[in-house]
N, C-alpha and C. Protein backbone atom coordinates (compact mmCIF):
# COMPACT_ATOMS: atom_id res chain seq x y z
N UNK A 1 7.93 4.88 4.09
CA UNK A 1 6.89 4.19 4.81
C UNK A 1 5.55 4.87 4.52
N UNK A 2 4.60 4.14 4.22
CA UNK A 2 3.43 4.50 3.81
C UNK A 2 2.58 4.93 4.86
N UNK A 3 1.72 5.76 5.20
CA UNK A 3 0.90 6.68 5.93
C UNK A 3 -0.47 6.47 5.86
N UNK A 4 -1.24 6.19 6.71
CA UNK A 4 -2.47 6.15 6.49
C UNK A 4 -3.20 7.49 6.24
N UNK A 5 -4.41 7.69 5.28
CA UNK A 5 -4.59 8.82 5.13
C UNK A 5 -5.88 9.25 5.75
N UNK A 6 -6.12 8.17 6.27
CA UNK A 6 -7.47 8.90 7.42
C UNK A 6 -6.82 9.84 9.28
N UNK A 7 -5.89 8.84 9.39
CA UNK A 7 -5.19 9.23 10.73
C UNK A 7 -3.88 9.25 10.68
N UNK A 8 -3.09 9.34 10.40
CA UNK A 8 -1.37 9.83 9.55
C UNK A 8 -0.57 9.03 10.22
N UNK A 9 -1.11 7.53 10.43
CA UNK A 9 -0.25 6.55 11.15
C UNK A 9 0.63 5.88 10.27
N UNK A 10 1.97 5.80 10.76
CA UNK A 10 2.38 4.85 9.43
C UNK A 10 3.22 3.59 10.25
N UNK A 11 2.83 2.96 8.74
CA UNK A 11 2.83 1.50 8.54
C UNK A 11 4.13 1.38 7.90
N UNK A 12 4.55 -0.27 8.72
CA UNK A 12 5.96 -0.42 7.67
C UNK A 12 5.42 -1.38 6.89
N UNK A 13 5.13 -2.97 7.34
CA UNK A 13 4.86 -3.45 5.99
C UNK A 13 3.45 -4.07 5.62
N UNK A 14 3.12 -4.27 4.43
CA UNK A 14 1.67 -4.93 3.73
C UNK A 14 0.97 -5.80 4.40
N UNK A 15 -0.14 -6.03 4.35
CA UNK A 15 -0.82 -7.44 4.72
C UNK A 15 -1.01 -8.22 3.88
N UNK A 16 -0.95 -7.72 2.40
CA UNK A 16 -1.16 -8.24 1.12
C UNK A 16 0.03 -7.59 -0.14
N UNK A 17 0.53 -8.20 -0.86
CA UNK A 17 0.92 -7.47 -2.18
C UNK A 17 0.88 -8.21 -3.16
N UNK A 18 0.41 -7.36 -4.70
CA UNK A 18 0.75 -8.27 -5.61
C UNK A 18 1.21 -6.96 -6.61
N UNK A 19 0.88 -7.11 -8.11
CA UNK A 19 2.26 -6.53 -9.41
C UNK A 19 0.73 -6.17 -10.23
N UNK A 20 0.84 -4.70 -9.86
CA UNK A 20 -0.26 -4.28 -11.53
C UNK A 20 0.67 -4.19 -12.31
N UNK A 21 0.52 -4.47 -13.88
CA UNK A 21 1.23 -3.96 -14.85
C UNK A 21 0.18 -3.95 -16.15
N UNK A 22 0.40 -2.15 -16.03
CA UNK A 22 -0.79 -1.77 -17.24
C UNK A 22 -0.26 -2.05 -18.80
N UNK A 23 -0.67 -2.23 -19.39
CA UNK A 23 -0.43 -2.82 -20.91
C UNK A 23 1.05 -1.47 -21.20
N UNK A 24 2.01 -2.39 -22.17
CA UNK A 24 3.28 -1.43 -22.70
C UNK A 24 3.85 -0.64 -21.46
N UNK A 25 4.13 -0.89 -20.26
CA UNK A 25 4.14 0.05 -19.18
C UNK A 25 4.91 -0.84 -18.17
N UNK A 26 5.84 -0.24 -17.32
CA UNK A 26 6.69 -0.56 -16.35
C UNK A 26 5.50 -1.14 -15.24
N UNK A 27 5.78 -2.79 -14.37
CA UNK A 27 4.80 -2.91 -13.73
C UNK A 27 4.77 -2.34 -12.17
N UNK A 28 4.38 -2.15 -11.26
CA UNK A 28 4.20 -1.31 -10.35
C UNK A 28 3.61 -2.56 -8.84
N UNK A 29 4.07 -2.19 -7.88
CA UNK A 29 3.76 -3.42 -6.80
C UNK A 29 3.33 -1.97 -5.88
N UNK A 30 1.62 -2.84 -5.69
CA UNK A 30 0.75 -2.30 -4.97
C UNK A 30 1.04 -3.23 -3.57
N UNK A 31 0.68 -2.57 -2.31
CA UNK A 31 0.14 -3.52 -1.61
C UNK A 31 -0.91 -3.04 -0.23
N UNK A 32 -1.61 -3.58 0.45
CA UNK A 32 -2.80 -3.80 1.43
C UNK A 32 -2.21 -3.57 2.53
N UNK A 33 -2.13 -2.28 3.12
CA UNK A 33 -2.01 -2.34 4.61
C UNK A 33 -2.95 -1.66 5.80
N UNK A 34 -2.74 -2.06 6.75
CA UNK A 34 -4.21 -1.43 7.97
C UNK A 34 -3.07 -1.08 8.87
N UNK A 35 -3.72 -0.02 9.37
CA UNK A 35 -3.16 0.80 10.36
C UNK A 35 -3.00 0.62 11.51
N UNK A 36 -2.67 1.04 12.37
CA UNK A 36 -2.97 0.51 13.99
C UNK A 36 -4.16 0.65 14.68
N UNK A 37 -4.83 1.61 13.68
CA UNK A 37 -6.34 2.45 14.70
C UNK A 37 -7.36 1.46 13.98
N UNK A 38 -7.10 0.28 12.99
CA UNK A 38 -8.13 -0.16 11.97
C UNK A 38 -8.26 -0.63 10.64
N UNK A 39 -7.82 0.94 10.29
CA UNK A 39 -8.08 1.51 8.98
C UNK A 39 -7.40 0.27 7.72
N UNK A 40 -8.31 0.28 6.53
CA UNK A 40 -6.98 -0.60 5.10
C UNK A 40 -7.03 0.97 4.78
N UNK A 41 -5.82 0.52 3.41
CA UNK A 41 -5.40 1.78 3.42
C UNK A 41 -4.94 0.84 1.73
N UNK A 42 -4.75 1.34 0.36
CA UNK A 42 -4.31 1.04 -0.16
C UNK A 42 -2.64 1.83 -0.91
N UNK A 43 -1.30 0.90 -1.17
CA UNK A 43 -0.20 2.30 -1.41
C UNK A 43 0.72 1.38 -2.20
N UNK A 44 1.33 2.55 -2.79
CA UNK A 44 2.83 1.62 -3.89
C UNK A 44 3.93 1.03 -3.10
N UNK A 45 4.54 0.14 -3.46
CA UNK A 45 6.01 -0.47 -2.43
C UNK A 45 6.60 -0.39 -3.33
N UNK A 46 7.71 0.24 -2.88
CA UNK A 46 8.73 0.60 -3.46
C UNK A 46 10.39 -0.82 -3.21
């Protein structure tokens, strides 16, 4: 579970996700989550 890194709250899931995939390279799922105090926060999902 991803952690916010302003106030060490954590979050279970995204408000947003989508798929970087950098050229020749395994692609990777980012996604958008806000904390309880506010905060976005950007992190990998696994």
């Amino acid at each position: 579970m991803p952690k916010c890194p302003k106030c060490g709250a954590e979050v279970s899931t995204p408000t947003k996700q989508w798929t970087l995939a950098p050229k020749g390279r395994k692609p990777v799922t980012i996604g958008l989550f806000k904390c309880p105090n506010g905060h976005f926060f950007r992190a990998g999902v696994k």
